[in-house]
C-alpha atoms as a PDB file:
ATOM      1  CA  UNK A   1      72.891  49.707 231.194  1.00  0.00           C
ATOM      2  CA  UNK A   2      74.191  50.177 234.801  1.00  0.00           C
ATOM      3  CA  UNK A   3      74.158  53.429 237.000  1.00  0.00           C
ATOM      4  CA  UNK A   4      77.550  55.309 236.964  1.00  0.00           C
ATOM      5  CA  UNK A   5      77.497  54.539 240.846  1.00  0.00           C
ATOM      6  CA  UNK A   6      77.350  51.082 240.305  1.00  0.00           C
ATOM      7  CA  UNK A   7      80.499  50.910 238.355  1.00  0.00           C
ATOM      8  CA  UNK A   8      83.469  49.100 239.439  1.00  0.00           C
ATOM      9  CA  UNK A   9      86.750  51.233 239.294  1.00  0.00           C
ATOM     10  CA  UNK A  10      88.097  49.654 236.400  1.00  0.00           C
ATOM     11  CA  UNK A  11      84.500  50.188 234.659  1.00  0.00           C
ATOM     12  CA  UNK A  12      85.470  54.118 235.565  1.00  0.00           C
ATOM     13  CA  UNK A  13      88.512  54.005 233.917  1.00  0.00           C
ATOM     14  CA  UNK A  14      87.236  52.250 231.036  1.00  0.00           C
ATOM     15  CA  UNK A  15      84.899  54.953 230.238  1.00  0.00           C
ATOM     16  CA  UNK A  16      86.969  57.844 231.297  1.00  0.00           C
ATOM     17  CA  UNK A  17      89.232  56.199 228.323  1.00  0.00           C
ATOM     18  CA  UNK A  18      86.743  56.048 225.982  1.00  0.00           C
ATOM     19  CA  UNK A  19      85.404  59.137 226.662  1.00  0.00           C
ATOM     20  CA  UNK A  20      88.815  60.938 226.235  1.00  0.00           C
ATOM     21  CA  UNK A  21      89.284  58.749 222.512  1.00  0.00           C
ATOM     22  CA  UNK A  22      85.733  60.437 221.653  1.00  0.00           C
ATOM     23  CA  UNK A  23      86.005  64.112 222.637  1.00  0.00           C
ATOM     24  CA  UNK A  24      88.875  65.007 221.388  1.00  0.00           C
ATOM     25  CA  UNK A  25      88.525  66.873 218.256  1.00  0.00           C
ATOM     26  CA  UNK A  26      90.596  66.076 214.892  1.00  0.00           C
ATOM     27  CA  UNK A  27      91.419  68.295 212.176  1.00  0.00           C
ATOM     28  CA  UNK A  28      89.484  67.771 208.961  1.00  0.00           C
ATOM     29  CA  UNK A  29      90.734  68.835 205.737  1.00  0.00           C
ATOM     30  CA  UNK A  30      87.083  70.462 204.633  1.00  0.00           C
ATOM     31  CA  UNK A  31      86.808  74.167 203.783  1.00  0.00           C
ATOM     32  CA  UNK A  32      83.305  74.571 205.480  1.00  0.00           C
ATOM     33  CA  UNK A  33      83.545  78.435 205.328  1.00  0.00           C
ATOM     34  CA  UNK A  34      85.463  79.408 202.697  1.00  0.00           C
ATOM     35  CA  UNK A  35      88.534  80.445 204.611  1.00  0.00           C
ATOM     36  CA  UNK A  36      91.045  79.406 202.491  1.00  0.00           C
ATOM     37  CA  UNK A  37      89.752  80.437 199.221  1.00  0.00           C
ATOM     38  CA  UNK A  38      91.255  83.807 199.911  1.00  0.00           C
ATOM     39  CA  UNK A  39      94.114  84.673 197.802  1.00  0.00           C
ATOM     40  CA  UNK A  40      95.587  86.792 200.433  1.00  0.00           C
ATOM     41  CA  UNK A  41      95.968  83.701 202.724  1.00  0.00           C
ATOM     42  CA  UNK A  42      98.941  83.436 200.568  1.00  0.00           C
ATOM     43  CA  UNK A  43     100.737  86.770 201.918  1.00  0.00           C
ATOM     44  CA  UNK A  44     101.534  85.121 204.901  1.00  0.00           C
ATOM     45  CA  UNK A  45     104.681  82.707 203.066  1.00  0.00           C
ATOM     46  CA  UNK A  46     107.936  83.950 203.367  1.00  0.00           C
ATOM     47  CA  UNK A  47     110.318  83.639 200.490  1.00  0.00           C
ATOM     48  CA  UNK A  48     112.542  80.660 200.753  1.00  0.00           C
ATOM     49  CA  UNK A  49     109.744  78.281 202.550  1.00  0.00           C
ATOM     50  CA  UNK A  50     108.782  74.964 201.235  1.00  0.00           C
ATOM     51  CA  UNK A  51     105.452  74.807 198.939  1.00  0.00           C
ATOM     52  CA  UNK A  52     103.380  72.517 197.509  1.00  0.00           C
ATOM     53  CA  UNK A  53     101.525  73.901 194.538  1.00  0.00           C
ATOM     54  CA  UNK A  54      98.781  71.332 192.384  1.00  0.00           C
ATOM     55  CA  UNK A  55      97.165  72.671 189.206  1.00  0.00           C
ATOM     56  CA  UNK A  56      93.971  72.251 187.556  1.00  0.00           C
ATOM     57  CA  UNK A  57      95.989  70.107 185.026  1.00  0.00           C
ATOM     58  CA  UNK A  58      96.872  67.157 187.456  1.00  0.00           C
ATOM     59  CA  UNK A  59     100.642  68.591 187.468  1.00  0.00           C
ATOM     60  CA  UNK A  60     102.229  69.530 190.881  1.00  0.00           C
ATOM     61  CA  UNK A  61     104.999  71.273 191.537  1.00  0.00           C
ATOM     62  CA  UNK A  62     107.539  71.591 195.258  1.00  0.00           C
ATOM     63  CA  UNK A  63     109.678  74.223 195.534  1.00  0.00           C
ATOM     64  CA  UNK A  64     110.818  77.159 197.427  1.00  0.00           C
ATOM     65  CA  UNK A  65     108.272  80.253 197.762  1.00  0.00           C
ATOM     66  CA  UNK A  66     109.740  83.413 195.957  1.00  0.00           C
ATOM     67  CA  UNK A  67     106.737  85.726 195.569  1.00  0.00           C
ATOM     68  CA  UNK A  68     103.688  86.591 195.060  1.00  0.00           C
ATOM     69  CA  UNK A  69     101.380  88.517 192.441  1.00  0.00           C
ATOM     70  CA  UNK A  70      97.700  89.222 191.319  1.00  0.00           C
ATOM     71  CA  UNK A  71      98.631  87.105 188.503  1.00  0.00           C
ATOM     72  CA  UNK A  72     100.315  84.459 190.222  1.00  0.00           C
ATOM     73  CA  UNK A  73     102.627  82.689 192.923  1.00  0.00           C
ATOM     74  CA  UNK A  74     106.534  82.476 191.980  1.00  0.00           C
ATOM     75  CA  UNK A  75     108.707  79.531 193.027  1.00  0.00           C
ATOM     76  CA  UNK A  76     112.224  78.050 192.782  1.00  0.00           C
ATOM     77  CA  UNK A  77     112.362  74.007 192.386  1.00  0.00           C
ATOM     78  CA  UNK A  78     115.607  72.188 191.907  1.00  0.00           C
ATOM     79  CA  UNK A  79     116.405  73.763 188.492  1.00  0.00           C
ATOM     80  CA  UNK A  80     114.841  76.987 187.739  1.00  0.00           C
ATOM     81  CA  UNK A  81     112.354  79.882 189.326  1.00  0.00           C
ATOM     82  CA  UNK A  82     109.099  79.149 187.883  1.00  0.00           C
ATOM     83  CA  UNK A  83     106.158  81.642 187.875  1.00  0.00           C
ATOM     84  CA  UNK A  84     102.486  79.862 188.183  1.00  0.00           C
ATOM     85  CA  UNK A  85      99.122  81.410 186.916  1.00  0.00           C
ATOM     86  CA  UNK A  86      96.544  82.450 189.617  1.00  0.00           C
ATOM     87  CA  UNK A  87      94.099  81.067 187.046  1.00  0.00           C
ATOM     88  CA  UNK A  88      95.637  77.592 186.900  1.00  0.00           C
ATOM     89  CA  UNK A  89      96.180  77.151 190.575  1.00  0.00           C
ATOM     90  CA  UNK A  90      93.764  74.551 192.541  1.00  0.00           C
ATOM     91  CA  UNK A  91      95.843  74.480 195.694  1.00  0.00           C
ATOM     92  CA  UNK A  92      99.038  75.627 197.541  1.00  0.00           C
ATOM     93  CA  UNK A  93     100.045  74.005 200.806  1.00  0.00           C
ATOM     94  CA  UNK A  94     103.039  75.053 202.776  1.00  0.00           C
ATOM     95  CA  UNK A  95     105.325  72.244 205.078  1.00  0.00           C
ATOM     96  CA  UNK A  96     104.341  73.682 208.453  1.00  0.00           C
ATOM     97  CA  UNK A  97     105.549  72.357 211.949  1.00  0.00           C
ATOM     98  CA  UNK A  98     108.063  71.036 214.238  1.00  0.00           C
ATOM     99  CA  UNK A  99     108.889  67.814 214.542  1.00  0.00           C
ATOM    100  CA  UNK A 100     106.821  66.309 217.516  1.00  0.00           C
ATOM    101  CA  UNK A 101     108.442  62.628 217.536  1.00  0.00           C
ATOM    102  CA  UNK A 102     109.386  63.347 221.497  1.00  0.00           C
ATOM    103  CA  UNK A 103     106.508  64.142 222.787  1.00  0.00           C
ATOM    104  CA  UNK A 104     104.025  61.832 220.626  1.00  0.00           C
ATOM    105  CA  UNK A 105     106.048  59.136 222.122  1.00  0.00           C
ATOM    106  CA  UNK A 106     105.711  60.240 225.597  1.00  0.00           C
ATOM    107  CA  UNK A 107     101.992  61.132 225.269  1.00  0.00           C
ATOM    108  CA  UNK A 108     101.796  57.344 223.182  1.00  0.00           C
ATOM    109  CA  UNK A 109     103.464  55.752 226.508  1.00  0.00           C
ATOM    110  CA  UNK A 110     101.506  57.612 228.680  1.00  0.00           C
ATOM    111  CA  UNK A 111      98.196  56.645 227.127  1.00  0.00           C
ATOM    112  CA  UNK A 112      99.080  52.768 226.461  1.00  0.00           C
ATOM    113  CA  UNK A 113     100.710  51.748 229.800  1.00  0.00           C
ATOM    114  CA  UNK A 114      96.819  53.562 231.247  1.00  0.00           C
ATOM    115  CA  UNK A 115      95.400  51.056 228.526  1.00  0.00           C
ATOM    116  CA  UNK A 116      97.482  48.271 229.722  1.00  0.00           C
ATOM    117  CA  UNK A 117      96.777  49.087 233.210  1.00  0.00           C
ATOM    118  CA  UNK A 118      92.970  48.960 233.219  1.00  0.00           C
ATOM    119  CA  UNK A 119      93.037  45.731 231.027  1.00  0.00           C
ATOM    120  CA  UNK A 120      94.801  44.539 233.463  1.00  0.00           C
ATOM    121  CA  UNK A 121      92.884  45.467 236.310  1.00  0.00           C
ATOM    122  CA  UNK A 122      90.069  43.754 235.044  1.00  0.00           C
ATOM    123  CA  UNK A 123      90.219  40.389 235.515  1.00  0.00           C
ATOM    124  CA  UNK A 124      90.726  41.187 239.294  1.00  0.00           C
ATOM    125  CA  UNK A 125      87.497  43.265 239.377  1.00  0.00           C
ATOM    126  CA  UNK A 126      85.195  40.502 237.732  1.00  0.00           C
ATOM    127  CA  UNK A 127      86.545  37.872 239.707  1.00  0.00           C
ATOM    128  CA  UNK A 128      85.579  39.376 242.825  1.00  0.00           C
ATOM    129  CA  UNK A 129      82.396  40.360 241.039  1.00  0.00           C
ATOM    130  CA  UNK A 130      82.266  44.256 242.415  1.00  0.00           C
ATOM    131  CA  UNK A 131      79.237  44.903 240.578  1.00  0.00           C
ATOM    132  CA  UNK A 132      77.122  44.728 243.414  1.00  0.00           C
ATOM    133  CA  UNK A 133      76.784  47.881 245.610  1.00  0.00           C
ATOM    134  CA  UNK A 134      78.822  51.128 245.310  1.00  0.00           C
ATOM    135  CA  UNK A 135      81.585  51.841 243.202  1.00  0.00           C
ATOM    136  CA  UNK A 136      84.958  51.531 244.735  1.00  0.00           C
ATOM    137  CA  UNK A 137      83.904  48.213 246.754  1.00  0.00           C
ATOM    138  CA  UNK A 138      86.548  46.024 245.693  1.00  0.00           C
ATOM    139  CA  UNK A 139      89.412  47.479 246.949  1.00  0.00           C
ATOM    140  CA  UNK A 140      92.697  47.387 245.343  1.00  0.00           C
ATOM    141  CA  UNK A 141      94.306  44.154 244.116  1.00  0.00           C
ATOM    142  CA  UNK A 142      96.993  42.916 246.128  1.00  0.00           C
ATOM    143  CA  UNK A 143      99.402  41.274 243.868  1.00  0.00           C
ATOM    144  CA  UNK A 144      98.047  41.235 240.038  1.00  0.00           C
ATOM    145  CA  UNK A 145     100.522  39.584 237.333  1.00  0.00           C
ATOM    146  CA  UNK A 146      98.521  41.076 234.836  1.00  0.00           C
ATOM    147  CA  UNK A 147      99.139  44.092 236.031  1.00  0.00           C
ATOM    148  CA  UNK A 148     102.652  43.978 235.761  1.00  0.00           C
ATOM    149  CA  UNK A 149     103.199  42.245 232.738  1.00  0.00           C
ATOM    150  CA  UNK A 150     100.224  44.884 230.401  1.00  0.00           C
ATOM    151  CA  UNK A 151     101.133  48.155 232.176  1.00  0.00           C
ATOM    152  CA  UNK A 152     104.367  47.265 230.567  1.00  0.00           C
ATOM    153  CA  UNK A 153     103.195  46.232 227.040  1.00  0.00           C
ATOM    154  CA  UNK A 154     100.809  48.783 226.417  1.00  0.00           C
ATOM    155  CA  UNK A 155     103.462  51.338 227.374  1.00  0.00           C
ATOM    156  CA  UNK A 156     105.914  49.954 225.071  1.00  0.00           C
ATOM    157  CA  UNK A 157     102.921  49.630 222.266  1.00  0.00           C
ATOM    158  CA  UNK A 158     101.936  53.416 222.842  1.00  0.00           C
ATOM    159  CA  UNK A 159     105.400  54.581 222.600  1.00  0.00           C
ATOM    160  CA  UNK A 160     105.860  52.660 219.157  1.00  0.00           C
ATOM    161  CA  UNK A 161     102.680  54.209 217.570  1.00  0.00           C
ATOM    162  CA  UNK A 162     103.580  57.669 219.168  1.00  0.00           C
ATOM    163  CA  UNK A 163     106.842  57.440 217.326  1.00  0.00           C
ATOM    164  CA  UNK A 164     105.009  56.348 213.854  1.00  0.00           C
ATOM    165  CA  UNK A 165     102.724  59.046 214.126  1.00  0.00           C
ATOM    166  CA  UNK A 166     103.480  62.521 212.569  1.00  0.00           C
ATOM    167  CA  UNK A 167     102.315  65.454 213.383  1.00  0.00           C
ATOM    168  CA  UNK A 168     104.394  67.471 210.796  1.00  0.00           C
ATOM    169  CA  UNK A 169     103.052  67.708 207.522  1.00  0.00           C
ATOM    170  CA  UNK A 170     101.497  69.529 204.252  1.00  0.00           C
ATOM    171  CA  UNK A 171      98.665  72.140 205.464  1.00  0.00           C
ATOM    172  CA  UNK A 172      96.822  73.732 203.090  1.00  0.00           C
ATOM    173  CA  UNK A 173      96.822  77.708 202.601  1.00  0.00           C
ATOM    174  CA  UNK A 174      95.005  78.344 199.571  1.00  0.00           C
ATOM    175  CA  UNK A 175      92.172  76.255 197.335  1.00  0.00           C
ATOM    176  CA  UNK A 176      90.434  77.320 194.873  1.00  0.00           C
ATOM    177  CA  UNK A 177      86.921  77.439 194.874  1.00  0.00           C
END
């Protein structure tokens, strides 16, 4: 492997981008410490928010929170209030979140016209070969078509996946152990 100071720009963008993909931290759905086994997790619905609730018995049910008990968690689907045993209760999620369509499209543009541009930096960089002697040798490229037709792309690419990516969802409050 080279020395960072050896690196061509476009190798310093490359691994400034792959860096950033690597170090950024994503949500997992494990209960390492037992934080949501706690039945009072559940005090902090409010009646008339959207629930999830899944049983022991497969069954789930969706409704609208009413209340909550010792014995159990109360809610109101399409048809009737229901109330649910404590006992019987594997897991209650609530619908939690804006809708961040906007800005996942902005950050997805952002992020795939940088994609874009590096790729097409690129070919400029190993065709003058700036491998050789410090980083930063080669200059900028004077006039780079593939610059100016993958900036483009990837932007257009980013903004696509931004907009199919949702960051509103179920989030779990309560499992049992």
């Amino acid at each position: 492997m080279r020395p960072l100071r050896m690196l061509s720009p476009a190798g310093f963008l490359v691994l400034a981008l792959w860096g950033a993909c690597f170090s950024t931290g994503t949500a997992s759905g494990h209960d390492s410490k037992g934080l949501l086994s706690s039945w009072d997790n559940l005090k902090s619905l409010t009646p008339g928010q959207e629930i999830h609730v899944v049983m022991d018995n497969v069954k789930s049910y969706q409704g609208k929170f009413q209340s909550l008990s010792e014995g159990g968690i109360t809610l109101r689907d399409r048809a009737r209030e229901q109330t649910l045993a404590r006992k019987d209760i594997l897991r209650v999620s609530q619908k939690k979140g804006q809708d961040h369509s906007g800005r996942n499209v902005v950050i997805g543009t952002v992020v795939g016209a940088s994609a874009g541009l590096v790729f097409g930096l690129g070919p400029y960089y190993v065709q003058r070969n700036c491998t050789e002697g410090p980083a930063f040798n080669c200059g900028l490229p004077p006039n780079s078509h593939y610059v100016k037709i993958l900036t483009p792309l990837g932007g257009v690419a980013g903004a696509v996946a931004g907009a199919l990516i949702s960051t509103r969802g179920w989030h779990d409050v309560y499992r049992a152990r």
